[in-house]
Protein backbone atom coordinates (compact mmCIF):
# COMPACT_ATOMS: atom_id res chain seq x y z
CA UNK A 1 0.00 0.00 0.00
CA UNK A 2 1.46 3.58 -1.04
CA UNK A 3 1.01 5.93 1.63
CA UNK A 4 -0.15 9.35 0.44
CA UNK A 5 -1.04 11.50 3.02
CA UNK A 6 1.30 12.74 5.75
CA UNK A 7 0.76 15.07 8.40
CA UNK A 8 2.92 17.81 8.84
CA UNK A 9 3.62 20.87 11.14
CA UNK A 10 5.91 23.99 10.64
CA UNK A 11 6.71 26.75 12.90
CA UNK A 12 6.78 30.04 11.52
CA UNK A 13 7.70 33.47 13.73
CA UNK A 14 5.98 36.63 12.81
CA UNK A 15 7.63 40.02 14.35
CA UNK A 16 5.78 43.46 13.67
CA UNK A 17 6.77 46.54 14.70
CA UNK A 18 4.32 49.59 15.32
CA UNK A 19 4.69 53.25 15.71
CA UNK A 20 3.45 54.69 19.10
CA UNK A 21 0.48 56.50 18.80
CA UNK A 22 1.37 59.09 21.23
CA UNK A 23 4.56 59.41 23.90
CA UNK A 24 2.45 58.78 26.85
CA UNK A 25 4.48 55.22 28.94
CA UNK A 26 2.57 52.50 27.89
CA UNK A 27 1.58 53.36 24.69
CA UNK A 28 3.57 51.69 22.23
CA UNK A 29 2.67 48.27 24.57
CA UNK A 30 -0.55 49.05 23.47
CA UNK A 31 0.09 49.94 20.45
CA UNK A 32 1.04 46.15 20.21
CA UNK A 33 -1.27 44.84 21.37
CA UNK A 34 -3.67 45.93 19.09
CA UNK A 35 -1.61 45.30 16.13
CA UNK A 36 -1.24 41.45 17.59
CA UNK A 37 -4.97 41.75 17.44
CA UNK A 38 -4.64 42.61 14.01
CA UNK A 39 -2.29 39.37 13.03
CA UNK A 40 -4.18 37.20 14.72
CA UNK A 41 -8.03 38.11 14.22
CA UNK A 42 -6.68 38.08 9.69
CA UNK A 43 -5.25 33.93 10.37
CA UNK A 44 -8.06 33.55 12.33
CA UNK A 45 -10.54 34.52 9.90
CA UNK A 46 -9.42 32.25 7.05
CA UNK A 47 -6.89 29.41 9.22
CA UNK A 48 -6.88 27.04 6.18
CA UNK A 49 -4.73 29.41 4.35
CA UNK A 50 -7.37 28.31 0.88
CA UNK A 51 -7.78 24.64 1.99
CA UNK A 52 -4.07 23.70 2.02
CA UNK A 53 -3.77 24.17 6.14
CA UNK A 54 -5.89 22.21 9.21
CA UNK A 55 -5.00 24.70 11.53
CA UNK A 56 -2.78 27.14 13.18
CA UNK A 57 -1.72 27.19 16.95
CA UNK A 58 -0.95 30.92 17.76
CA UNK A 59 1.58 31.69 20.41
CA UNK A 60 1.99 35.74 21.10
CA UNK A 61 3.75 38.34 22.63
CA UNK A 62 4.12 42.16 22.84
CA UNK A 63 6.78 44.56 24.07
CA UNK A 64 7.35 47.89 25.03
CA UNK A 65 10.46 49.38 22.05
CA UNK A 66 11.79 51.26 24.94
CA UNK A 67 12.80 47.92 26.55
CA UNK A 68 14.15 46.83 23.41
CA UNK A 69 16.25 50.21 23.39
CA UNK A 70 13.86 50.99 20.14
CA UNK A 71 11.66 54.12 21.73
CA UNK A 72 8.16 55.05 20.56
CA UNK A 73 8.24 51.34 18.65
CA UNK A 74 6.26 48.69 19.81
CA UNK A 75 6.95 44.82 18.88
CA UNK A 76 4.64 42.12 18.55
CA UNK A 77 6.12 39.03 18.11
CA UNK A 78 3.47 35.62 17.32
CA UNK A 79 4.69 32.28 17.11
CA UNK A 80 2.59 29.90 14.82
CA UNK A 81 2.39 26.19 14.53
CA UNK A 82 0.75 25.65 11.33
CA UNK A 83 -0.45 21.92 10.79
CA UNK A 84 -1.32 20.73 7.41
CA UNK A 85 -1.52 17.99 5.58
CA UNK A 86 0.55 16.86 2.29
CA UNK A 87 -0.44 14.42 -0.77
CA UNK A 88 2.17 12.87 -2.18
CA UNK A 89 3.08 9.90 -4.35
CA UNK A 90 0.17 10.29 -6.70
């Protein structure tokens, strides 16, 4: 029997960056935030990718630029697992 369907994963990392709205502390966390929103609420909408992807585990984070000695930046940084499955051997 020919096997023709394996399941697969890949890990893909996703950084953004963001301009600070304003230079009031806290902002550019925010600022983040709301782009991570972004990111994930677009794979979420559509997590097949067109029928080629099962699903996608999201893993997220945001930071403050001025930690990251980038001020009035913000970072948003999403890990995804992204399982799918392959035909092959056809």
């Amino acid at each position: 029997t020919v096997l023709t369907r394996y399941d697969r994963n890949m890990s893909v990392q996703v950084e953004a960056w963001c301009a600070a709205t304003s230079s009031a502390p806290g902002t550019a966390l925010l600022d983040a935030l709301d782009l991570q929103d972004d990111i994930m609420r677009a794979l979420e909408s559509d997590r097949t990718l067109s029928n080629n992807v099962r699903d996608i585990e999201i893993e997220a984070s945001a930071y403050d630029g001025q930690e990251l000695d980038r001020p009035s930046l913000g970072l948003a940084v999403l890990t995804l697992t992204v399982l799918y499955t392959e035909t092959a051997g056809d």
